[in-house]
N, C-alpha and C. Protein backbone atom coordinates (compact mmCIF):
# COMPACT_ATOMS: atom_id res chain seq x y z
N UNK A 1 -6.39 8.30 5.64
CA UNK A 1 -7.10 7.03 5.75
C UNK A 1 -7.60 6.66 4.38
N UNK A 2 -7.39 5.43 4.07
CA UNK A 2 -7.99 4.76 2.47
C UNK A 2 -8.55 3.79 3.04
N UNK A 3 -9.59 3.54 2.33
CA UNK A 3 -10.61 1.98 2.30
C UNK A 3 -11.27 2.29 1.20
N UNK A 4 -10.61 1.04 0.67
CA UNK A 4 -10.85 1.22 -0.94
C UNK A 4 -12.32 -0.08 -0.70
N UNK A 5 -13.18 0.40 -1.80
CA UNK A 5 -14.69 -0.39 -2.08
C UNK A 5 -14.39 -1.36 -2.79
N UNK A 6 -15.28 -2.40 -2.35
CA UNK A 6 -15.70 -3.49 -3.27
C UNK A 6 -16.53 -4.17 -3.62
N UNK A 7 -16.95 -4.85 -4.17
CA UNK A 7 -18.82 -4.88 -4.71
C UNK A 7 -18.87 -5.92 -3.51
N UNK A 8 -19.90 -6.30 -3.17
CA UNK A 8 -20.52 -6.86 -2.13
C UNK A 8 -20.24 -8.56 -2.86
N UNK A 9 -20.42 -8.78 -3.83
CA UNK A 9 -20.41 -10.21 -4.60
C UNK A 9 -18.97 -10.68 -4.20
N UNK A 10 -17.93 -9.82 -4.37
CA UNK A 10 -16.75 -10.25 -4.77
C UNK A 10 -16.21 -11.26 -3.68
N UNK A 11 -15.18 -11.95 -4.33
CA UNK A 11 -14.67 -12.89 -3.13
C UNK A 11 -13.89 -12.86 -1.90
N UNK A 12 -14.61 -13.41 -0.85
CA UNK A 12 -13.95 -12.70 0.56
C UNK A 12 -12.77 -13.22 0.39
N UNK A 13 -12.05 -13.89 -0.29
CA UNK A 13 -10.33 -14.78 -0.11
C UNK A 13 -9.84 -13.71 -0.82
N UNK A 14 -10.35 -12.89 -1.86
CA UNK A 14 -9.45 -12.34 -2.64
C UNK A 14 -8.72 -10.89 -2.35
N UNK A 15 -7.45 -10.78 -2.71
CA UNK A 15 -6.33 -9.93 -1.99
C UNK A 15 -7.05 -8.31 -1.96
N UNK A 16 -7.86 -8.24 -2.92
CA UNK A 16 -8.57 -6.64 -2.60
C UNK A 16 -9.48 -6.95 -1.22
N UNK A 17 -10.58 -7.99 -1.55
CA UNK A 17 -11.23 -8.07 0.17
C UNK A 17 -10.30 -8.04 1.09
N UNK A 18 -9.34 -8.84 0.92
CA UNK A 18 -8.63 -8.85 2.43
C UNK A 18 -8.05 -7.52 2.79
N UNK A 19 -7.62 -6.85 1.78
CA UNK A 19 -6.80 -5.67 2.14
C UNK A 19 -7.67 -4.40 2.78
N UNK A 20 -9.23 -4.08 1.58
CA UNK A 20 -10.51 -4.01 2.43
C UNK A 20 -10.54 -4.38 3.93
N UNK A 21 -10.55 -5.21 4.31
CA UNK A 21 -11.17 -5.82 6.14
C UNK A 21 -9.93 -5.30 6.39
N UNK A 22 -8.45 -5.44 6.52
CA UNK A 22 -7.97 -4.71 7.14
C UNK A 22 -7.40 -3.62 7.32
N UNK A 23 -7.87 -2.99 6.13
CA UNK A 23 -7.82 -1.17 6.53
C UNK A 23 -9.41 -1.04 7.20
N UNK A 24 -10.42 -1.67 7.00
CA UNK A 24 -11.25 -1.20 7.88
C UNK A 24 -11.11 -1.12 9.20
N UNK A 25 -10.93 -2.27 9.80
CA UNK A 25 -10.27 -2.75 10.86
C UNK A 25 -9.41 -1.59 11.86
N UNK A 26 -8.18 -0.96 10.86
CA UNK A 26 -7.20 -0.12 11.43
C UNK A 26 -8.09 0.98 10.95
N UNK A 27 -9.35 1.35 10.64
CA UNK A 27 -9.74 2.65 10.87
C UNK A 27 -10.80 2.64 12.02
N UNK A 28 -11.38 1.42 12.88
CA UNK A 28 -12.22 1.09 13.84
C UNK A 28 -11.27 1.24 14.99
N UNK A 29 -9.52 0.85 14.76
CA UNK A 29 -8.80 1.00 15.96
C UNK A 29 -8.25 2.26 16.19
N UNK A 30 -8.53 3.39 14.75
CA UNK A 30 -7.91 4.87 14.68
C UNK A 30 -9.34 5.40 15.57
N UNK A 31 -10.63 4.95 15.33
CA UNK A 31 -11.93 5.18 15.76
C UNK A 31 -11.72 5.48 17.30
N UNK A 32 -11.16 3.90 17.89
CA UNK A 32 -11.10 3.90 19.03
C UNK A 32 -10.25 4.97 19.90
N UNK A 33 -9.20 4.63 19.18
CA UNK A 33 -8.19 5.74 19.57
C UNK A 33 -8.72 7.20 19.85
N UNK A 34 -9.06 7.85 18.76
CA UNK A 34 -9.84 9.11 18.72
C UNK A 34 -10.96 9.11 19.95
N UNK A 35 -11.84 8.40 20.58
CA UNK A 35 -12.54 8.31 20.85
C UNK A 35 -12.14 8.49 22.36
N UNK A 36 -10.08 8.33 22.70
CA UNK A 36 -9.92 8.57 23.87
C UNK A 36 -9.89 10.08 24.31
N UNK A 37 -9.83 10.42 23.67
CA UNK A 37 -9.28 11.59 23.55
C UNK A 37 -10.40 12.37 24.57
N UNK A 38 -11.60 11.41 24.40
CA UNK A 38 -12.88 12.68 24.84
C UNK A 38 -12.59 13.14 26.27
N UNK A 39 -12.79 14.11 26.66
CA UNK A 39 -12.58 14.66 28.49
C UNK A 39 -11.38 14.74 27.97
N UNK A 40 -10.27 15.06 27.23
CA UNK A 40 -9.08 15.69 27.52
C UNK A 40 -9.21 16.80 26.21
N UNK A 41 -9.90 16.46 25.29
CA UNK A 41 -9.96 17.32 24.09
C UNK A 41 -11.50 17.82 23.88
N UNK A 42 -11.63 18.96 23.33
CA UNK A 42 -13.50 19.27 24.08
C UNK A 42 -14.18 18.50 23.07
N UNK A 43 -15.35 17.85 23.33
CA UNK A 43 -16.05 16.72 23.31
C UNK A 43 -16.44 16.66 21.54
N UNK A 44 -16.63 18.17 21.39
CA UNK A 44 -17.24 18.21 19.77
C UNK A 44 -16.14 18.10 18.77
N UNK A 45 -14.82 18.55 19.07
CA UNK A 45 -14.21 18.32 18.51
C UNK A 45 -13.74 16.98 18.23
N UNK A 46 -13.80 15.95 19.55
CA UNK A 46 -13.72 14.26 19.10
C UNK A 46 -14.98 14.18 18.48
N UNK A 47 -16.09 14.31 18.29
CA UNK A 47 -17.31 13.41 18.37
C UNK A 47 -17.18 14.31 16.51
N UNK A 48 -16.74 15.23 16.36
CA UNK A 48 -16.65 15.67 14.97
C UNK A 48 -15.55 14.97 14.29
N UNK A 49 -14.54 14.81 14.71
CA UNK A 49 -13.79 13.80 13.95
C UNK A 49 -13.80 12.26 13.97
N UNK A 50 -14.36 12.28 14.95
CA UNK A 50 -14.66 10.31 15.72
C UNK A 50 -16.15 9.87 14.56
N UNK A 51 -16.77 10.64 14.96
CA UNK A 51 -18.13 10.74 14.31
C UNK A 51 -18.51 10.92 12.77
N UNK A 52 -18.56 11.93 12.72
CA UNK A 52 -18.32 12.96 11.11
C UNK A 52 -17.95 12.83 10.16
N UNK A 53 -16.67 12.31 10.53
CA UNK A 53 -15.44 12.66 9.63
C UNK A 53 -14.98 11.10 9.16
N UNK A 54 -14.55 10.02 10.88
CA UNK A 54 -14.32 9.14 10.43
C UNK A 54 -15.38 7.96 10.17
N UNK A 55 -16.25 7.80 10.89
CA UNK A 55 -17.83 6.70 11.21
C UNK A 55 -18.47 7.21 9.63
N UNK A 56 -18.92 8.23 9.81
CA UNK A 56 -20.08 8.78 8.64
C UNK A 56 -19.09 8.51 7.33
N UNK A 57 -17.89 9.13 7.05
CA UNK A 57 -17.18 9.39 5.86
C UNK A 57 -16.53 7.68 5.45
N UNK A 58 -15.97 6.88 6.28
CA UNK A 58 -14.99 6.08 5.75
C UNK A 58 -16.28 4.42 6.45
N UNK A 59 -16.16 4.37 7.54
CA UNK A 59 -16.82 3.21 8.26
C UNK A 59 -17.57 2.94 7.90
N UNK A 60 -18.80 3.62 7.34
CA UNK A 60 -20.59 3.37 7.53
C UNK A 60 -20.26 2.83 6.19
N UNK A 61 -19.62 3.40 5.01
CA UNK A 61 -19.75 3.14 3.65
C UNK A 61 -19.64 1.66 3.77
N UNK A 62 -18.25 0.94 4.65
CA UNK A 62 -18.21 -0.39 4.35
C UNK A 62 -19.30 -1.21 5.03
N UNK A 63 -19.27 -0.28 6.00
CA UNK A 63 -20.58 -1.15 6.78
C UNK A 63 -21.79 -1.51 6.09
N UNK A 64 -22.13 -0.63 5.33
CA UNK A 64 -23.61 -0.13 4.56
C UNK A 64 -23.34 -1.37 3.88
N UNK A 65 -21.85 -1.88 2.89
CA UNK A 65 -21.55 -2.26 1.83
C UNK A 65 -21.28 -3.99 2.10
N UNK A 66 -21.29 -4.10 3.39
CA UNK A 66 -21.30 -5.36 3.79
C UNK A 66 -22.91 -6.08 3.80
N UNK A 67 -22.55 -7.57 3.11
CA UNK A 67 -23.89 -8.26 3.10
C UNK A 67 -24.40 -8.77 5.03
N UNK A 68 -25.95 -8.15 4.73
CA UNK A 68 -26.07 -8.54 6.21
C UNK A 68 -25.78 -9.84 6.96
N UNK A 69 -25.30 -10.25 8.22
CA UNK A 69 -25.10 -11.30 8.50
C UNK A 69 -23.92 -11.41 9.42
N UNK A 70 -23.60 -12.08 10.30
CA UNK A 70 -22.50 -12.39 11.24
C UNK A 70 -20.91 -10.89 10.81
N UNK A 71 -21.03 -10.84 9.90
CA UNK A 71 -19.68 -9.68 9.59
C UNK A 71 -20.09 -8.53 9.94
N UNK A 72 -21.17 -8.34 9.34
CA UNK A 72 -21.89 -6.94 9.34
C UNK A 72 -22.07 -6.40 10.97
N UNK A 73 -22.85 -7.76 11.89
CA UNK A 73 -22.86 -7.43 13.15
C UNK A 73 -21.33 -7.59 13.89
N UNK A 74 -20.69 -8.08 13.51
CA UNK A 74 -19.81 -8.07 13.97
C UNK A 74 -18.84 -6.82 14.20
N UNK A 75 -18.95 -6.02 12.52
CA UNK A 75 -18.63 -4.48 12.55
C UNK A 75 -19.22 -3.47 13.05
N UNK A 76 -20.61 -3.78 13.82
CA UNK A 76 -21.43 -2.67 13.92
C UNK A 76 -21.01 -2.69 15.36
N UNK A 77 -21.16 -4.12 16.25
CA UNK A 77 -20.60 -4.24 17.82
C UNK A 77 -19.12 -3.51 18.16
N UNK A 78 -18.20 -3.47 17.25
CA UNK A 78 -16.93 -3.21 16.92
C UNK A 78 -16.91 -1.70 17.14
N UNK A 79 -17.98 -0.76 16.47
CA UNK A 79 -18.01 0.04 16.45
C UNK A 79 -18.93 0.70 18.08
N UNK A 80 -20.33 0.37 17.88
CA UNK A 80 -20.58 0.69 19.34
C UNK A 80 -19.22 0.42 20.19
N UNK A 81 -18.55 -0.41 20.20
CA UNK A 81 -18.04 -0.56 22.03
C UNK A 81 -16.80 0.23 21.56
N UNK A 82 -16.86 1.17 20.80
CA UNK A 82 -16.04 2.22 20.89
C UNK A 82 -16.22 4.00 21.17
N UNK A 83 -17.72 3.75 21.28
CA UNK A 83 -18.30 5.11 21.69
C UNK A 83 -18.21 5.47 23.00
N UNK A 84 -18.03 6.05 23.93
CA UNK A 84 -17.75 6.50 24.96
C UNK A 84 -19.41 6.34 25.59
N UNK A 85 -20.10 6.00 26.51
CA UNK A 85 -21.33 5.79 27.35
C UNK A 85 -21.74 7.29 27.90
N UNK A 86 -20.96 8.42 28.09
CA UNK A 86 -21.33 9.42 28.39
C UNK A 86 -21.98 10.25 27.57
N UNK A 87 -21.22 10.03 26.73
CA UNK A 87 -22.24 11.07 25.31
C UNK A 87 -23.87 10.48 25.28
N UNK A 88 -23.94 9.28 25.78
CA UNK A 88 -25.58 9.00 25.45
C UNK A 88 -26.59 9.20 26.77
N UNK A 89 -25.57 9.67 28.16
CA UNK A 89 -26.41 9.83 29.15
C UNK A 89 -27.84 11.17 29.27
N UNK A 90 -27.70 11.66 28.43
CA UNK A 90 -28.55 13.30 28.32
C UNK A 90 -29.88 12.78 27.22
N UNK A 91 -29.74 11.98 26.86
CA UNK A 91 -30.56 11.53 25.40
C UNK A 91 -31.78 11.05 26.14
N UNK A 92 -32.81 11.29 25.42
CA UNK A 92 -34.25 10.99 25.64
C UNK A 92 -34.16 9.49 25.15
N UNK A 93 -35.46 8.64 25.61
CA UNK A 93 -35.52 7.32 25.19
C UNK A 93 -36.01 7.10 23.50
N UNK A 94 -35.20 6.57 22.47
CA UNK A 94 -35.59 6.37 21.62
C UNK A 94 -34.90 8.05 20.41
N UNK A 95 -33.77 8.17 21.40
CA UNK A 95 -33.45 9.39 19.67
C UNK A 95 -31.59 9.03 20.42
N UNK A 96 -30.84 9.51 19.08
CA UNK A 96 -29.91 9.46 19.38
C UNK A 96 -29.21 10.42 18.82
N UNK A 97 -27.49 10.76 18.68
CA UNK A 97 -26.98 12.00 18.71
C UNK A 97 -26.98 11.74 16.89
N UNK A 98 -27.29 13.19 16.68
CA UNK A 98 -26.81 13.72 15.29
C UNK A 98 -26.09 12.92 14.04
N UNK A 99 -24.58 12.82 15.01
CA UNK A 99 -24.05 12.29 13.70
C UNK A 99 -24.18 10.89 13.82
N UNK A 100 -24.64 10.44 14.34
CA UNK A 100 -25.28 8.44 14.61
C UNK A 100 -26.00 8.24 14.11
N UNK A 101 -26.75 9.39 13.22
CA UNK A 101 -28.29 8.86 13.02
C UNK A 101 -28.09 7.83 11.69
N UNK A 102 -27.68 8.16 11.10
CA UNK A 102 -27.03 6.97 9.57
C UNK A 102 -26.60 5.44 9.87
N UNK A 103 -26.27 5.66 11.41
CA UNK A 103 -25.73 4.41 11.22
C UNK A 103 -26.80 3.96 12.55
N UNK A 104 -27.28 4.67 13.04
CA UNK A 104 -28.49 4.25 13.78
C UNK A 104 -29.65 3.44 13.27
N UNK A 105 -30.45 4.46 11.73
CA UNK A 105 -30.99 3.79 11.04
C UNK A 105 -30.67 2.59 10.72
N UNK A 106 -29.06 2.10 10.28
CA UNK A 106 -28.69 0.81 9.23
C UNK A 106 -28.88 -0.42 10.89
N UNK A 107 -28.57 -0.26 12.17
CA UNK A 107 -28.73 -0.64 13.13
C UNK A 107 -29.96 -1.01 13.45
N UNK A 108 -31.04 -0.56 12.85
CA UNK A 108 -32.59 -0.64 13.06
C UNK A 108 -33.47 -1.45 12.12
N UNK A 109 -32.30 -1.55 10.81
CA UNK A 109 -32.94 -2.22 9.75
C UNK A 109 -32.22 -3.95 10.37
């Protein structure tokens, strides 16, 4: 997986942004994908590569790196409705799992 950075200023028309949004894009649909896997593959092992590996390592950076506003939520919804609803049934009100917490925080700001 590559998703190459770009300063937040730069121009959304221009061929590095665009190429940016859509490798992000195809790493939110590799996200999803991974994310089926859970109940057929044991749970830590998706939620370590779904989570961990791809959200924390490649996603959050652009997310973080996006100016707030209609895109930003747009990537963050993109991402929730790819988490599976079971992983959050055990959770106390007001904490969430481990490797979420990074992008929990940026969700709160």
């Amino acid at each position: 997986l590559f998703l190459p950075m770009t300063s937040t200023v730069e121009d959304k028309s221009s061929l590095r942004s665009k190429f940016q949004e859509r490798r992000f894009w195809s790493a939110v649909k590799l996200l999803s994908n991974v994310v089926l896997w859970d109940g057929i593959v044991q749970e830590d092992k998706v939620r370590d590569l779904g989570l961990s590996k791809l959200l924390n390592r490649y996603l959050l950076l652009n997310i973080l790196n996006t100016p707030l506003g209609p895109d930003n939520i747009e990537k963050c919804n993109k991402v929730v409705a790819c988490l599976p609803e079971r992983w959050f049934q055990d959770l106390k009100g007001g904490s969430t799992l481990p490797e979420l917490l990074n992008f929990s925080q940026h969700l709160l700001q």
